[in-house]
Protein backbone atom coordinates (compact mmCIF):
# COMPACT_ATOMS: atom_id res chain seq x y z
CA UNK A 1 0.00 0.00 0.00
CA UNK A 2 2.76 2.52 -0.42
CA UNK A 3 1.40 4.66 -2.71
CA UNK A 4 -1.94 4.71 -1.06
CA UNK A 5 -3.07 6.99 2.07
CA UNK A 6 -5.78 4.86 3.92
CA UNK A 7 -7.07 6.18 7.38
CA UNK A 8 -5.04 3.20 9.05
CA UNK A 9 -2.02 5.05 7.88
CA UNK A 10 -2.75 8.26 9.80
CA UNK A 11 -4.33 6.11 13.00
CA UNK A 12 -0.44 4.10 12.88
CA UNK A 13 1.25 7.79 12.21
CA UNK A 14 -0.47 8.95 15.57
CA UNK A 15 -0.54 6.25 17.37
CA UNK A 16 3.29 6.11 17.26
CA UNK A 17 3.90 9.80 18.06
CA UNK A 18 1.71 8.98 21.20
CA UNK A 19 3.32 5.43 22.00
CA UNK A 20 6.98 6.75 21.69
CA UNK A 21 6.63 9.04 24.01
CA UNK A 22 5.59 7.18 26.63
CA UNK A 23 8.54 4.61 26.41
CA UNK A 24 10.92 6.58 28.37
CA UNK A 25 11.53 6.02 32.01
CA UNK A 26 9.27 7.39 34.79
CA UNK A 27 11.99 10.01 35.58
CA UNK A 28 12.31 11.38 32.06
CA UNK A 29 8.01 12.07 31.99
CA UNK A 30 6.62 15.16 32.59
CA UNK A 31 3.09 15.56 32.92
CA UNK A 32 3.54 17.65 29.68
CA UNK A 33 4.83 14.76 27.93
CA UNK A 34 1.98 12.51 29.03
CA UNK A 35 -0.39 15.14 27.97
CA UNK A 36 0.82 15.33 24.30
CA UNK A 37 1.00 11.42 24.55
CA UNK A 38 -2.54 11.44 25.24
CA UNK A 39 -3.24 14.03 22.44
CA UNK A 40 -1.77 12.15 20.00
CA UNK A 41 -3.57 8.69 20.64
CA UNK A 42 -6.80 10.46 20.71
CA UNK A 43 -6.48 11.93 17.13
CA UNK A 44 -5.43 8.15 16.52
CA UNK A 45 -9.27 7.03 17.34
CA UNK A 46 -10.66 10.17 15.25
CA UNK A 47 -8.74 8.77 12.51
CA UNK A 48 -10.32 5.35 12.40
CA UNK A 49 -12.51 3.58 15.76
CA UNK A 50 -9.77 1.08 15.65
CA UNK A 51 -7.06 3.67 17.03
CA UNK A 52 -9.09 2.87 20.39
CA UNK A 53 -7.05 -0.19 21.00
CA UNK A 54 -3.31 1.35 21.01
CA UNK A 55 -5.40 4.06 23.07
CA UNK A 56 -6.19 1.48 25.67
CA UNK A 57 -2.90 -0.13 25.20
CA UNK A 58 -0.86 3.15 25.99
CA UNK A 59 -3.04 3.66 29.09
CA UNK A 60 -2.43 0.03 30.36
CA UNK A 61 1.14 0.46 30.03
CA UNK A 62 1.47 4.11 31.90
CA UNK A 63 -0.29 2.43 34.44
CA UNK A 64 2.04 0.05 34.50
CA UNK A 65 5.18 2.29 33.98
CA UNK A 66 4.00 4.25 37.03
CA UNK A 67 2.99 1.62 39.08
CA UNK A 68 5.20 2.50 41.98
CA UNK A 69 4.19 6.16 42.02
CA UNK A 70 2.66 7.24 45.10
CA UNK A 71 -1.56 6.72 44.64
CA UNK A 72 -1.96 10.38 44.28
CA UNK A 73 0.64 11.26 41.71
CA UNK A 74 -0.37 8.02 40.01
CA UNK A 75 -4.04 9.49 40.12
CA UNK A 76 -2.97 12.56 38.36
CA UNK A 77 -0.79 11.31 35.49
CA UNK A 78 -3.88 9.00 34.81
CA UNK A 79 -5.66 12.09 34.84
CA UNK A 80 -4.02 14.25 32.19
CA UNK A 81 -3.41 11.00 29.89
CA UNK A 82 -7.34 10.41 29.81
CA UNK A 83 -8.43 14.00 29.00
CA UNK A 84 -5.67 15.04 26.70
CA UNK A 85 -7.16 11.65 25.08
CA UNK A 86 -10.32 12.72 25.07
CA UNK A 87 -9.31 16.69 24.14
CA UNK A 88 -9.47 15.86 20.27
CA UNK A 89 -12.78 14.36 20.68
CA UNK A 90 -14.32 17.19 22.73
CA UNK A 91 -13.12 19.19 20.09
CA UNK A 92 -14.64 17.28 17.32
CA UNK A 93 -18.04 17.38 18.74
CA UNK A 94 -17.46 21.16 19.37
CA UNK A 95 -17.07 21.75 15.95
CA UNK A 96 -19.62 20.12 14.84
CA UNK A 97 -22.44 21.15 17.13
CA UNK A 98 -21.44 24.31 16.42
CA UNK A 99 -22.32 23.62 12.37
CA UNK A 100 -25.32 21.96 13.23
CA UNK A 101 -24.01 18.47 12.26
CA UNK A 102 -23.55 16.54 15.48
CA UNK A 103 -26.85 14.19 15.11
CA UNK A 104 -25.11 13.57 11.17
CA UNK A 105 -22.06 12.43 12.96
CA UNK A 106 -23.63 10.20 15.55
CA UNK A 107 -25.88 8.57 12.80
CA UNK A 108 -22.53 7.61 11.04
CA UNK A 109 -19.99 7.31 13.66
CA UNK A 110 -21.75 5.42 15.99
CA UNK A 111 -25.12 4.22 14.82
CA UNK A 112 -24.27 3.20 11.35
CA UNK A 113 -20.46 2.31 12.25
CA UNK A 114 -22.21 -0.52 14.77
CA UNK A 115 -24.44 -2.37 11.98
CA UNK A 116 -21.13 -1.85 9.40
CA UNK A 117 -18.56 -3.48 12.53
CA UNK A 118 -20.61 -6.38 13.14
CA UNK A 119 -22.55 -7.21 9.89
CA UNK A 120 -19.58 -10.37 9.11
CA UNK A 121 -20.19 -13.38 11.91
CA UNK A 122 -16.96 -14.91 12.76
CA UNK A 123 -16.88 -17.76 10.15
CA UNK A 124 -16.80 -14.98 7.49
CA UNK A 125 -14.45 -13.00 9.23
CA UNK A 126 -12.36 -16.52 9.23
CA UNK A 127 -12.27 -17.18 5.78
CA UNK A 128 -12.13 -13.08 4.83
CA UNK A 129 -8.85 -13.36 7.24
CA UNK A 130 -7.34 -17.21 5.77
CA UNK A 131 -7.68 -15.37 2.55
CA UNK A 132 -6.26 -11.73 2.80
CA UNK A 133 -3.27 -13.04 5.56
CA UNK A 134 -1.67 -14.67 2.69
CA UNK A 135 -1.66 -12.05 0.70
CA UNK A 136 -0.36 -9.45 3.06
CA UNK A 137 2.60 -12.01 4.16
CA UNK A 138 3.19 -12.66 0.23
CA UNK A 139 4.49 -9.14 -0.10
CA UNK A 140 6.97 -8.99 2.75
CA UNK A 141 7.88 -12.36 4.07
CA UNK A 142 11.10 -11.65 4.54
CA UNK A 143 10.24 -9.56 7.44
CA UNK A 144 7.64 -11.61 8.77
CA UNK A 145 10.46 -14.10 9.20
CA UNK A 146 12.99 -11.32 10.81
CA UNK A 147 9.71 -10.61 13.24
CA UNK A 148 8.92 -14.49 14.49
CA UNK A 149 12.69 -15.23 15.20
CA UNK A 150 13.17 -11.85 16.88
CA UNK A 151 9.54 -13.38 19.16
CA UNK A 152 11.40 -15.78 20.19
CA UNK A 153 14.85 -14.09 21.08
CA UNK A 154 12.59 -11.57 23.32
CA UNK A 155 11.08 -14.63 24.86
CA UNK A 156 14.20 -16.16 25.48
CA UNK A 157 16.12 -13.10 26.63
CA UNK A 158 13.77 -11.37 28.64
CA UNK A 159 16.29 -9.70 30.48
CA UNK A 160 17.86 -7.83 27.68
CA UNK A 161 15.31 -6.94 25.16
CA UNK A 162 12.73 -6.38 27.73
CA UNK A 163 9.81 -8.12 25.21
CA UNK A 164 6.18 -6.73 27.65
CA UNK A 165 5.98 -3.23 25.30
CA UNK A 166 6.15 -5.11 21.97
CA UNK A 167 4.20 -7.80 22.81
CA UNK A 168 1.69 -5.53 24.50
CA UNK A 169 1.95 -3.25 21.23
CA UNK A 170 1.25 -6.96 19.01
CA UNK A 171 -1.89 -7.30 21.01
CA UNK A 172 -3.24 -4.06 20.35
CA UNK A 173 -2.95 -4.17 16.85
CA UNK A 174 -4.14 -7.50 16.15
CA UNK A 175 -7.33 -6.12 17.93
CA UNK A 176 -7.33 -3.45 16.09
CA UNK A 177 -7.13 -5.62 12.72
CA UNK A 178 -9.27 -7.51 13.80
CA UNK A 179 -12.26 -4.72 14.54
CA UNK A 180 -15.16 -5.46 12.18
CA UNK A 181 -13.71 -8.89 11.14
CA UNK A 182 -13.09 -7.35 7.50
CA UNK A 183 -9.24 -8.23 7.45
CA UNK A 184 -8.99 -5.96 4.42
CA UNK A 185 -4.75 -6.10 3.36
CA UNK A 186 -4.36 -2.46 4.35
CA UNK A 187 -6.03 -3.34 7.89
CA UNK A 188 -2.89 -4.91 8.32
CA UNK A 189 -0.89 -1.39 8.15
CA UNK A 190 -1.59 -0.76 11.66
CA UNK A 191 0.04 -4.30 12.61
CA UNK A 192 3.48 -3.20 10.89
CA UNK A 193 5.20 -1.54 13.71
CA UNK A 194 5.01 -4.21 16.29
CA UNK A 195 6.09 -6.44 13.35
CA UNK A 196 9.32 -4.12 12.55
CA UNK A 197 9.57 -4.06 16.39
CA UNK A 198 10.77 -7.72 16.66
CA UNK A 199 12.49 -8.15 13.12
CA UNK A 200 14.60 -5.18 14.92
CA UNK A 201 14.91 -7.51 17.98
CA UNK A 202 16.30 -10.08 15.35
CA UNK A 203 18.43 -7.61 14.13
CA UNK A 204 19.83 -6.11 17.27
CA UNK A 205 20.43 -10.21 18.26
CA UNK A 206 22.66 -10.90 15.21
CA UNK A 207 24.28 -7.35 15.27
CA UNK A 208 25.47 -8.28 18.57
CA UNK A 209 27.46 -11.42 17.60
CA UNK A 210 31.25 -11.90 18.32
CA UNK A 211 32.42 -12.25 15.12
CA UNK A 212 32.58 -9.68 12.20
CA UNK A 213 32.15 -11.98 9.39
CA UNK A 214 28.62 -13.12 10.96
CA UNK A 215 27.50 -9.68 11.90
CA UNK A 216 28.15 -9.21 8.20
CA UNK A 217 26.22 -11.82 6.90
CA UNK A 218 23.47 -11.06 9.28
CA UNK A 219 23.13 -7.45 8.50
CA UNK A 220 23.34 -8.04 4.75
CA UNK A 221 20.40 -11.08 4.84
CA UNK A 222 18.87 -8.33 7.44
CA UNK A 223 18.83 -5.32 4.61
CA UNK A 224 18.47 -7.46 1.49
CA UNK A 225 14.93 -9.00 3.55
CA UNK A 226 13.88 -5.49 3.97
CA UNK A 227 14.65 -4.36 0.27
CA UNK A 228 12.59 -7.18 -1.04
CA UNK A 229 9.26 -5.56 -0.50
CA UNK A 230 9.98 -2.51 -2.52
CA UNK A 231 12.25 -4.95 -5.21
CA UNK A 232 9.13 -7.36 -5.87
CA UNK A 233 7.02 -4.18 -6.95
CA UNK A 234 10.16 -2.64 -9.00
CA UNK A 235 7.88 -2.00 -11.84
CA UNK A 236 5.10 -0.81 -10.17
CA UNK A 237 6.55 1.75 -8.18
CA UNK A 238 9.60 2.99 -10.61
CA UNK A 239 8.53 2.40 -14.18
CA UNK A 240 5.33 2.11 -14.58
CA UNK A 241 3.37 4.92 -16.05
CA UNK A 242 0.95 6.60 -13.52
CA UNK A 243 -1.99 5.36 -15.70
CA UNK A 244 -0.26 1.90 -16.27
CA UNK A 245 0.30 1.34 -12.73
CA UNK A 246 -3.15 2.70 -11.63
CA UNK A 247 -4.43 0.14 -13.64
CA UNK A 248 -2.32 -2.42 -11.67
CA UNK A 249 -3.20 -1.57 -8.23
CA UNK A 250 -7.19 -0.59 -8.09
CA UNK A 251 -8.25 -2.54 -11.27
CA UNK A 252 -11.48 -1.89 -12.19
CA UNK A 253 -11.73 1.30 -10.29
CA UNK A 254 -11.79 3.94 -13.00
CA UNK A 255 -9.90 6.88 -11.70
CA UNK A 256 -7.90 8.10 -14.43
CA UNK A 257 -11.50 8.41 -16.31
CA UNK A 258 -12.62 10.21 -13.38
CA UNK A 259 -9.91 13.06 -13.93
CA UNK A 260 -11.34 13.58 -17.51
CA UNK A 261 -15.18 13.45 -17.26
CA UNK A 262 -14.13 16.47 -14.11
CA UNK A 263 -12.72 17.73 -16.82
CA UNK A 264 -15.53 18.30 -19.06
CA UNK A 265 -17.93 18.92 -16.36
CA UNK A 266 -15.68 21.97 -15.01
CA UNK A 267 -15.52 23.56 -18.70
CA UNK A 268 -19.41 23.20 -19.56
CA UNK A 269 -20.47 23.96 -16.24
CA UNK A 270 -20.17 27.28 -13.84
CA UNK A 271 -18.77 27.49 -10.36
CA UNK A 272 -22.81 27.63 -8.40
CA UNK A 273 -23.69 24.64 -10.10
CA UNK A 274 -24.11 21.82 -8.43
CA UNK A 275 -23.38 17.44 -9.41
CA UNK A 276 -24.72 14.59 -8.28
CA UNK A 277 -22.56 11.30 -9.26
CA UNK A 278 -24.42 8.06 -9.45
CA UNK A 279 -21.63 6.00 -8.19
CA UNK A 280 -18.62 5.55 -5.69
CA UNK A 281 -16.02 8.19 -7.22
CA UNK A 282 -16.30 11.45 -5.21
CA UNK A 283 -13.18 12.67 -7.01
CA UNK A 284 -15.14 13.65 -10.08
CA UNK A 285 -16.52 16.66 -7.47
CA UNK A 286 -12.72 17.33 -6.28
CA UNK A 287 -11.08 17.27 -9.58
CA UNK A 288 -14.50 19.00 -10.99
CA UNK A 289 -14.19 21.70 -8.42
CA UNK A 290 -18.45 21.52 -8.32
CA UNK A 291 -20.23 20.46 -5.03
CA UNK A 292 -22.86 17.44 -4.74
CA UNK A 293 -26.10 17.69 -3.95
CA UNK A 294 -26.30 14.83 -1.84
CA UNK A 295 -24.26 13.78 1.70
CA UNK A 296 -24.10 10.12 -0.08
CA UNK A 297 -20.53 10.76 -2.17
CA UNK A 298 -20.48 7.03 -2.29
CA UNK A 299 -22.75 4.27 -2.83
CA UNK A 300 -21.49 1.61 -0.67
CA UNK A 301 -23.88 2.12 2.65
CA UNK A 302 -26.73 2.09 0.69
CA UNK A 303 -25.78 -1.29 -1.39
CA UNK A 304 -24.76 -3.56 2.10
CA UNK A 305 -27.33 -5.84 3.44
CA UNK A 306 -27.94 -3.78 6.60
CA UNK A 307 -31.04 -1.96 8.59
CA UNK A 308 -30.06 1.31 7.54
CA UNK A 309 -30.14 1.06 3.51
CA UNK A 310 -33.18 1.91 2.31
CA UNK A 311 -33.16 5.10 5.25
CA UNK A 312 -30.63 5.96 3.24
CA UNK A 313 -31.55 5.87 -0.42
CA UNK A 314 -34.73 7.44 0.59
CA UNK A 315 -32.61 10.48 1.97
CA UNK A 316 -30.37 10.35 -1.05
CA UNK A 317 -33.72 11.11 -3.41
CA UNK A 318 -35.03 13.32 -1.19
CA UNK A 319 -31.80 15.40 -1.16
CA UNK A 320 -31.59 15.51 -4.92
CA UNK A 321 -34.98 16.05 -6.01
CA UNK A 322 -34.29 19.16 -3.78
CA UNK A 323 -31.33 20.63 -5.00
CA UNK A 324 -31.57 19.66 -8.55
CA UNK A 325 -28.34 18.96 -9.93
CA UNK A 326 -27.19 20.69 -13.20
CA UNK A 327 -25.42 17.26 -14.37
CA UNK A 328 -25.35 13.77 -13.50
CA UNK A 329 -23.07 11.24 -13.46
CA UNK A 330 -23.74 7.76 -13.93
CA UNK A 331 -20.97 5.54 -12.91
CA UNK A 332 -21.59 1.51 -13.98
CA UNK A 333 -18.94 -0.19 -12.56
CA UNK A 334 -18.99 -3.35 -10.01
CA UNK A 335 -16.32 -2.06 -7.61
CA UNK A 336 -18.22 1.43 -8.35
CA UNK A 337 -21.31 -0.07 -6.41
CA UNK A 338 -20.80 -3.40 -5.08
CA UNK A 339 -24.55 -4.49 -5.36
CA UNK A 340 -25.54 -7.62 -3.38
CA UNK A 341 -28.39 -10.31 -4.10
CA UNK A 342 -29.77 -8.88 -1.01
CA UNK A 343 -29.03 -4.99 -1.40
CA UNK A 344 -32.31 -2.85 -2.31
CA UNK A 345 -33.16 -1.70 -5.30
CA UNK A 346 -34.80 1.48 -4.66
CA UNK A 347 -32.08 3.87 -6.24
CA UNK A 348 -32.23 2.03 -9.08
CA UNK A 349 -35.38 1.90 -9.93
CA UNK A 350 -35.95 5.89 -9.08
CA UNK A 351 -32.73 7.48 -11.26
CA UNK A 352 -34.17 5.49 -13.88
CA UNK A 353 -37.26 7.22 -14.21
CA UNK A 354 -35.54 10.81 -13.13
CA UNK A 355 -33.42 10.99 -15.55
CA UNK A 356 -35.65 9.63 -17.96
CA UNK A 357 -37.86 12.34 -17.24
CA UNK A 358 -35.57 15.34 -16.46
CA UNK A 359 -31.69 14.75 -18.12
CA UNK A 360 -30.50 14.19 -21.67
CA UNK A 361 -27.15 12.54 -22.19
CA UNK A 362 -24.23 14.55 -23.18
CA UNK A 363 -21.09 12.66 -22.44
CA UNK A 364 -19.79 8.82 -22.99
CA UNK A 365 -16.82 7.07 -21.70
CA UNK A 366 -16.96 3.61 -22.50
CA UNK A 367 -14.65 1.13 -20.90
CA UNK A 368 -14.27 -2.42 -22.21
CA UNK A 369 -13.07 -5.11 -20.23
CA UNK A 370 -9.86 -5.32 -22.94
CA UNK A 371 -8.82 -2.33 -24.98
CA UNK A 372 -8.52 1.33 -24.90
CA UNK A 373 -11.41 3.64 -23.05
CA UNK A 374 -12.77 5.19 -25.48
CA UNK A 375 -14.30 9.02 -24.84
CA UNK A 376 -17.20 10.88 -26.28
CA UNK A 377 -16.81 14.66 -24.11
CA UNK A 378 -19.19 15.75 -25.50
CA UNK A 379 -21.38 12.36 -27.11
CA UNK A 380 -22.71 13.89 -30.44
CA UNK A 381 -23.97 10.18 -31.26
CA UNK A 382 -27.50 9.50 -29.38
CA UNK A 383 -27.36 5.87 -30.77
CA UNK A 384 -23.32 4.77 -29.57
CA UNK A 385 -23.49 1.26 -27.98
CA UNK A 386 -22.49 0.70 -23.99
CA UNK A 387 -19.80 -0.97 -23.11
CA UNK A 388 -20.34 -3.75 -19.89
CA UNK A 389 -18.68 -0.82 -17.94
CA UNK A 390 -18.98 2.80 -19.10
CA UNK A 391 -20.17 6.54 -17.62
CA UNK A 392 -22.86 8.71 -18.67
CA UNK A 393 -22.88 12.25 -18.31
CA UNK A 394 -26.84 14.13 -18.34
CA UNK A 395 -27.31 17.62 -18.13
CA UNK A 396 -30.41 18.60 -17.07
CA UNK A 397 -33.25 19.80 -19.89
């Protein structure tokens, strides 16, 4: 996932700030350092939910740390962990009482996030996790073996390498992984540095060796193992084309479409008017610079087999038979929508009829399984055949 940015990234980015500065001694800790400690794992749960656990974790192991702190002092550093923790939060929900979006945010932080985190049972979360585990070992095995021998080195040398914050750290994320039960590869982000933690046990172990010739050997098998991730994906991440290797990472996901239908919608539109996108690629309103009409910028909610669905599509039509959109984009894709045997079909059968009734087509990008995309910005040919996959621009009558 290096050249993606997934929210597990940031939740690992803050969660370390916060975790590394809480793995000095009890001397070395000022309350001020605690404080930003807490801060930082906070913003690690506004990230993603999952940023709870190394939350938790840090707590558990301050309490720890400062276990033979008088009660009261213990009390206090407690104290100023918890509500710098809870600081970015309070802020948060500040902000957005303040815009009159708080009962928004509860709907999908908390009531919707509850059906979404336990709509798999465990014998799908099981098989999602047999399947994906291989995958995300695949790319970096190497390291995976670094990390199990430098497990059991900690084990085995307790004394020296001190193994209770990296183990401690390898519970957290695995919890946090495992949150939801989705095991989706770049889940797995969040389990890399309690991973690197113990191949650098393994490393530190071999470094340490008597002789020069087999600190030698072990540090070259140490940094050849860690160049193998990026070497297996040489083409993808040197010499591929951006195009070429978007095509090789998300597949069927048509962003470098997206970047040209924005294209034509920001020359044949103005700045006030608004777009509503039939489909799961909210960059068409970034690159577009034009706003939606809708809060649904992706369709995914509204196609899972869960209580909240058709609430939602219902809202969705509401919202855009409201505002009206200028143009419309219809996105036909599978990974664009995802649609289950079970999902409802309401949406469907509604934009149907709307645009039918209120939209001409003025724009075309077909995209065959094999072969070029082919573009029609604008479509000057009513009678042009779809593609399986393709987009539809309308403009409104």
């Amino acid at each position: 996932m290096g050249l993606a940015a997934h929210a597990t990234h940031f939740v690992v980015l803050f969660a370390l700030a916060g975790l590394v500065m809480l793995l000095g001694d009890t001397s070395s800790s000022s309350l001020a350092t605690i404080f930003i400690s807490g801060l930082f794992l906070g913003v690690a749960v506004l990230m993603k939910q999952p940023g709870i656990m190394f939350l938790i974790f840090g707590f558990f192991w301050l309490l720890y740390r400062e276990r033979k702190q008088p009660l009261l002092r213990l009390l206090s550093i407690l104290a100023v962990f918890t509500l710098a923790a809870l600081l970015s939060l309070i802020v948060a929900t500040g902000v957005l009482w303040f815009a009159g979006s708080l009962e928004n945010c509860w709907f999908w932080c908390v009531q919707y996030a509850r059906v979404y985190g336990t709509s798999i049972s465990i014998k799908e979360g099981w098989d999602l996790f047999l399947s994906n585990i291989r995958v995300v070992i695949e790319q970096s095995w190497p390291i995976w073996l670094w990390s199990g021998a430098g497990l059991v080195i900690a084990l085995a040398k307790p004394g020296k390498f001190r193994p209770l914050f990296p183990i401690g750290l390898t519970i957290a994320s695995a919890l946090a992984v495992s949150m939801g039960l989705y095991f989706r590869p770049h889940y797995f982000v969040m389990f890399l540095p309690a991973l690197s933690l113990f191949a650098g046990v393994a490393a530190a172990y071999a470094a340490a060796t008597q002789h020069v010739i087999t600190r030698l050997l072990a540090f070259s098998i140490f940094a050849i193992s860690m160049a193998f991730s990026v070497a297996k994906r040489a083409e993808y991440f040197f010499r591929m084309p951006p195009v070429a290797a978007c095509r090789f990472r998300y597949g069927e996901n048509r962003f470098p479409e997206a970047i040209k239908v924005a294209d034509f919608l920001r020359e044949n539109s103005r700045p006030d008017e608004r777009l509503l996108v039939l489909g799961s690629e909210p960059e068409i309103y970034f690159y577009s610079g034009r706003q939606s009409t809708t809060r649904f910028i992706y369709m995914y909610p509204m196609m899972e087999p869960q209580r909240f669905a058709l609430q939602m599509q219902r809202q969705m039509i509401e919202e855009v038979e409201k505002n009206r959109p200028s143009f419309v984009v219809w996105v036909w894709t599978p990974m664009s929508w995802l649609v289950a045997a079970s999902s409802e079909r309401l949406l469907f059968q509604w934009a149907d009829q709307y645009l039918k009734d209120n939209y001409r087509p003025v724009g075309l990008v077909n995209m065959p399984p094999h072969g070029q995309t082919e573009y029609y910005l604008p479509m000057e040919n009513a009678e042009l055949q779809l593609a399986e996959n393709f987009i539809i621009i309308f403009q409104r009558r």
